[in-house]
C-alpha atoms as a PDB file:
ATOM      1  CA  UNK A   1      70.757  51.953-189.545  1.00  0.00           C
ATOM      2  CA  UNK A   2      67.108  52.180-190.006  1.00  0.00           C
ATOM      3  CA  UNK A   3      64.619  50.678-188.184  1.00  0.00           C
ATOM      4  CA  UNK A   4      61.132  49.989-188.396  1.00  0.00           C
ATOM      5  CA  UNK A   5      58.885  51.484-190.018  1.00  0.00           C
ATOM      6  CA  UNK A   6      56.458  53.895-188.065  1.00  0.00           C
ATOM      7  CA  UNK A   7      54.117  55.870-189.713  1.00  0.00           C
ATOM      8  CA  UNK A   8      52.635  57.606-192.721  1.00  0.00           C
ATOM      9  CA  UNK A   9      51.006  61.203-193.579  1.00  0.00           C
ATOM     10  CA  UNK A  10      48.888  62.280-196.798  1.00  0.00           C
ATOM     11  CA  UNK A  11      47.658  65.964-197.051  1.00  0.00           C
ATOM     12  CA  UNK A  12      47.601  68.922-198.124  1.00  0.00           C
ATOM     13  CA  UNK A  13      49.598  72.536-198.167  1.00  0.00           C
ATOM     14  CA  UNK A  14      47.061  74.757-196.710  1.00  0.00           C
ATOM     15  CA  UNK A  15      49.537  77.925-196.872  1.00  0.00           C
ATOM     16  CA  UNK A  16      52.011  79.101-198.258  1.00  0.00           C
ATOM     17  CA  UNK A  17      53.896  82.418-197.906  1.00  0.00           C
ATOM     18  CA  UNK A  18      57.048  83.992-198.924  1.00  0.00           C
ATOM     19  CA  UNK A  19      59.131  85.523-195.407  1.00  0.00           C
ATOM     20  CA  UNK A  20      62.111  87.219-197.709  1.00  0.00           C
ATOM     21  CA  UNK A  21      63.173  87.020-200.900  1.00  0.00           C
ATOM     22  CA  UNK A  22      66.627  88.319-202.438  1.00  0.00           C
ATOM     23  CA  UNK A  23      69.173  87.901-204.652  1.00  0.00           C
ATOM     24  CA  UNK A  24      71.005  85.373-202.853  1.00  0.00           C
ATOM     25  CA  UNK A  25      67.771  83.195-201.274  1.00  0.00           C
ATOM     26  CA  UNK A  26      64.178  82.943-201.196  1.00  0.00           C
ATOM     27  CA  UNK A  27      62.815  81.802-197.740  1.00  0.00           C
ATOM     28  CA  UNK A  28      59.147  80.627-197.398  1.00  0.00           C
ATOM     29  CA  UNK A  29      56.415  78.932-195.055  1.00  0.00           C
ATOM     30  CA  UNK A  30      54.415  76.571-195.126  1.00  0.00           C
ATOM     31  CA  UNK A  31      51.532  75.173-193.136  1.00  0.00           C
ATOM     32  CA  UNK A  32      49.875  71.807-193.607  1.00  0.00           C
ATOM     33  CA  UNK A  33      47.059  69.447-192.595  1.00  0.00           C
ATOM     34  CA  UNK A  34      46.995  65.847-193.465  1.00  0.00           C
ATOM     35  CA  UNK A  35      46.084  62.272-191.951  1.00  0.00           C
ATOM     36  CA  UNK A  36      47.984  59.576-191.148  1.00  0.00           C
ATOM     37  CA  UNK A  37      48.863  57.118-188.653  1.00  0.00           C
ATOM     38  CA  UNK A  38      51.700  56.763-185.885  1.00  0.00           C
ATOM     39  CA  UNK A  39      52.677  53.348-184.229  1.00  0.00           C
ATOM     40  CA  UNK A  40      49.297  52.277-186.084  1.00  0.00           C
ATOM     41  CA  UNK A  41      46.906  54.932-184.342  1.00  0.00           C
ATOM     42  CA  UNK A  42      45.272  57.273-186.836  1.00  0.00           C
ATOM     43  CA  UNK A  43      45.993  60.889-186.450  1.00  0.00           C
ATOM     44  CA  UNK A  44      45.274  64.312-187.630  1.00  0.00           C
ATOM     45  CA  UNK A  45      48.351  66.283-188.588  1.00  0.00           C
ATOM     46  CA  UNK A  46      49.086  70.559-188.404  1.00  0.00           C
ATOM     47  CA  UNK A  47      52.736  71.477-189.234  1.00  0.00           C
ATOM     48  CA  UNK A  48      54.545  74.577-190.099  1.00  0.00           C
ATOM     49  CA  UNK A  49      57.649  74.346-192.497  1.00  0.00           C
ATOM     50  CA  UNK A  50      60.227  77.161-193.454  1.00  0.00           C
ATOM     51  CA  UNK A  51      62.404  76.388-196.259  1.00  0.00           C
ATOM     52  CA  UNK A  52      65.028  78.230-197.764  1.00  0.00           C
ATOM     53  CA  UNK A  53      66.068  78.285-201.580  1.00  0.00           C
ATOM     54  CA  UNK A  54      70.030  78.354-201.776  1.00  0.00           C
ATOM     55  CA  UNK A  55      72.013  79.230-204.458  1.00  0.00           C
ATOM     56  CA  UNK A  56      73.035  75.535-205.673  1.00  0.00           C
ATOM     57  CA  UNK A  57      68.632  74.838-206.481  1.00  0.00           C
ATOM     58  CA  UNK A  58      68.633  73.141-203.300  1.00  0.00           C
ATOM     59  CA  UNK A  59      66.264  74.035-200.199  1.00  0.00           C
ATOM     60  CA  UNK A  60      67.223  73.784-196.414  1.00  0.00           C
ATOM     61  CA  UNK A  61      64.393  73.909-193.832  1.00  0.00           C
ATOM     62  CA  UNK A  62      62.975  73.688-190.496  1.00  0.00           C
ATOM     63  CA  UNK A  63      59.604  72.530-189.157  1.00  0.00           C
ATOM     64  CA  UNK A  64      57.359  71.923-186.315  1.00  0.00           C
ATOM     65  CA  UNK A  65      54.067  70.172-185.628  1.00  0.00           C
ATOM     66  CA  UNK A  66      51.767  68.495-183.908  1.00  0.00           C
ATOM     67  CA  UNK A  67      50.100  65.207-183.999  1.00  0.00           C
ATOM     68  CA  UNK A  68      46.605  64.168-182.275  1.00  0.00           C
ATOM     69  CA  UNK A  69      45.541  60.953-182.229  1.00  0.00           C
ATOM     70  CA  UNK A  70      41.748  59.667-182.048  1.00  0.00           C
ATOM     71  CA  UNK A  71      42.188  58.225-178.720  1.00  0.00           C
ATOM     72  CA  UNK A  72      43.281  61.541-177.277  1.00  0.00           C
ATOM     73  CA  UNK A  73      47.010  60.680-178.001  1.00  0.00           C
ATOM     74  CA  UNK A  74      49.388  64.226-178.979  1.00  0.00           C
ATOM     75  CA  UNK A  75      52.905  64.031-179.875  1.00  0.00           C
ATOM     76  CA  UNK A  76      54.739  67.083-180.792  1.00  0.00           C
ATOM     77  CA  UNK A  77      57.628  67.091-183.238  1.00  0.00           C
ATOM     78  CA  UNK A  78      60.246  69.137-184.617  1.00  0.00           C
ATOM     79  CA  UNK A  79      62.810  68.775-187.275  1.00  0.00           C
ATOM     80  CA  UNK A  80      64.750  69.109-190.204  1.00  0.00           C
ATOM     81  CA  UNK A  81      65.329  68.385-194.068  1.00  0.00           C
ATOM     82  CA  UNK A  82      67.054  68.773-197.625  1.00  0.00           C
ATOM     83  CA  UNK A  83      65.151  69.377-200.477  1.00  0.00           C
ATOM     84  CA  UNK A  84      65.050  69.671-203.964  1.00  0.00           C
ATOM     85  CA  UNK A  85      62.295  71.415-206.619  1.00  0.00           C
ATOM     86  CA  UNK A  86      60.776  68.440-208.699  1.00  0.00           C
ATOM     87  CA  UNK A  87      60.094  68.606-212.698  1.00  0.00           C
ATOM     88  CA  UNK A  88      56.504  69.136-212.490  1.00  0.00           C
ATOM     89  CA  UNK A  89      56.552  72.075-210.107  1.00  0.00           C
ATOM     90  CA  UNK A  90      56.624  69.989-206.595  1.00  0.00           C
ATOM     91  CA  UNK A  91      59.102  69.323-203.545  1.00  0.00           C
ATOM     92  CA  UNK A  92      60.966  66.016-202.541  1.00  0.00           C
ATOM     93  CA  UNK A  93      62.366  66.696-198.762  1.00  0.00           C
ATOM     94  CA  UNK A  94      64.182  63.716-196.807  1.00  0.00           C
ATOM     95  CA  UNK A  95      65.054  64.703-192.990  1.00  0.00           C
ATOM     96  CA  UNK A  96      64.919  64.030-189.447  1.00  0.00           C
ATOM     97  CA  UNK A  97      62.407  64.731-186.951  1.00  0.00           C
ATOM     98  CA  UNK A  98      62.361  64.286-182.743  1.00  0.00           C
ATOM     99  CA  UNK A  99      59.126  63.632-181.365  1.00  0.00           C
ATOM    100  CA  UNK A 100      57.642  64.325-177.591  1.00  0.00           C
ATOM    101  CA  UNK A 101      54.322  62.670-176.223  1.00  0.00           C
ATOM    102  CA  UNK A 102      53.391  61.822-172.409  1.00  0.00           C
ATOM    103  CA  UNK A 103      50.577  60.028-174.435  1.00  0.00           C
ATOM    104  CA  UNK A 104      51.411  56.363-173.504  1.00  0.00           C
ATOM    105  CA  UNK A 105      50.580  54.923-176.792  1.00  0.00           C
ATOM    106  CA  UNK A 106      53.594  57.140-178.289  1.00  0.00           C
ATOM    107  CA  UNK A 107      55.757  57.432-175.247  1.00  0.00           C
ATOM    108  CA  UNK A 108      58.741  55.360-176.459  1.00  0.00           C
ATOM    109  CA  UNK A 109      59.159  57.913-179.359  1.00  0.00           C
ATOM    110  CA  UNK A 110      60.769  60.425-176.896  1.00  0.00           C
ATOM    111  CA  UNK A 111      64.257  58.356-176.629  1.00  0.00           C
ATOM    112  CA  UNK A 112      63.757  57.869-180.834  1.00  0.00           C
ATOM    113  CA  UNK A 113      65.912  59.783-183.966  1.00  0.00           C
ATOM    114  CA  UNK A 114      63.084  59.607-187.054  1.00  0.00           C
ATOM    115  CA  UNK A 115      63.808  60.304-190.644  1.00  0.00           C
ATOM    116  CA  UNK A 116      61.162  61.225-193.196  1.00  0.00           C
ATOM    117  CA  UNK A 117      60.546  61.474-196.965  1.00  0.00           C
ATOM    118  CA  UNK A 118      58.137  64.204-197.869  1.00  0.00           C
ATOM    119  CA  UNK A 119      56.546  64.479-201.188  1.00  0.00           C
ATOM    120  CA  UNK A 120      54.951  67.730-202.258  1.00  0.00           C
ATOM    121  CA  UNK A 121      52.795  67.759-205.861  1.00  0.00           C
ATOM    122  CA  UNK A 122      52.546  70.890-207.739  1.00  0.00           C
ATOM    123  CA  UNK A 123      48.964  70.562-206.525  1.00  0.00           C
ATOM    124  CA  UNK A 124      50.336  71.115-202.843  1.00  0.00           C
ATOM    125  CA  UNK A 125      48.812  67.456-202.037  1.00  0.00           C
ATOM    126  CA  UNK A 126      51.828  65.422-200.008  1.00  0.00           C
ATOM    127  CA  UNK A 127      52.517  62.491-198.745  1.00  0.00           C
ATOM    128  CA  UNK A 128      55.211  61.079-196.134  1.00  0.00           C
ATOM    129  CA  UNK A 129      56.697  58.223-194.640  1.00  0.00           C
ATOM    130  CA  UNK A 130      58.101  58.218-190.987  1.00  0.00           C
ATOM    131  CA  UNK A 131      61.248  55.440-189.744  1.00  0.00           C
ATOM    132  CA  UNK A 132      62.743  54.839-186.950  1.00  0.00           C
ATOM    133  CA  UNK A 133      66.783  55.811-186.924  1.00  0.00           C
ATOM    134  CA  UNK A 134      68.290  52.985-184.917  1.00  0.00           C
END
């Protein structure tokens, strides 16, 4: 069941590279830096994502990242996602992520399962949405 709602992310793809490419999948990485804010404290965002193209059009991947807050607050994370390739050239991912902080303010998201939606524009602008997984 999900729970409430905890944060938000807007930003943009600073990176992108391909790792291997074949005949039966395409894997790449990305990095990003974006703005947002976590249990209502504003923070900067740097992530790295590597997703893989599979056969069926539909991506798997893995991330990691990290999340500094302007009161000193970090919180690391690291997840995982679906995906699929939109019309216009973008990415829609939906996924879970596990954070870590021994910031107080985010504390309580250590014993906390989080799912995401992810929104990638052909422009490589994105924007996200954070819940809590009760």
């Amino acid at each position: 069941m999900l729970g409430d709602k905890l944060g938000n992310v807007t930003g943009k793809v600073v990176l992108r590279r391909v790792l291997s490419s074949g005949t039966s999948a395409a894997r790449t990485e990305s990095t990003q830096r974006g703005t947002g804010t976590l249990l209502g404290v504003e923070y900067q965002d740097m992530s790295t994502y590597e997703s893989e193209l599979r056969p069926d059009g539909t991506l798997i991947g893995t991330g990691q990242g990290i999340y500094m807050g302007r009161g000193g607050e970090v919180a690391t994370w690291t997840g995982q996602g679906v995906g699929t390739l939109s019309k216009g050239g973008g990415v829609s991912f939906r996924g879970a992520i596990y954070l870590y902080s021994t910031s107080a303010t985010w504390q309580r998201l250590n014993a906390v399962a989080s799912v995401f939606e992810y929104e990638v524009d052909a422009d490589d602008n994105y924007k996200g949405t954070l819940t809590e997984w009760k």
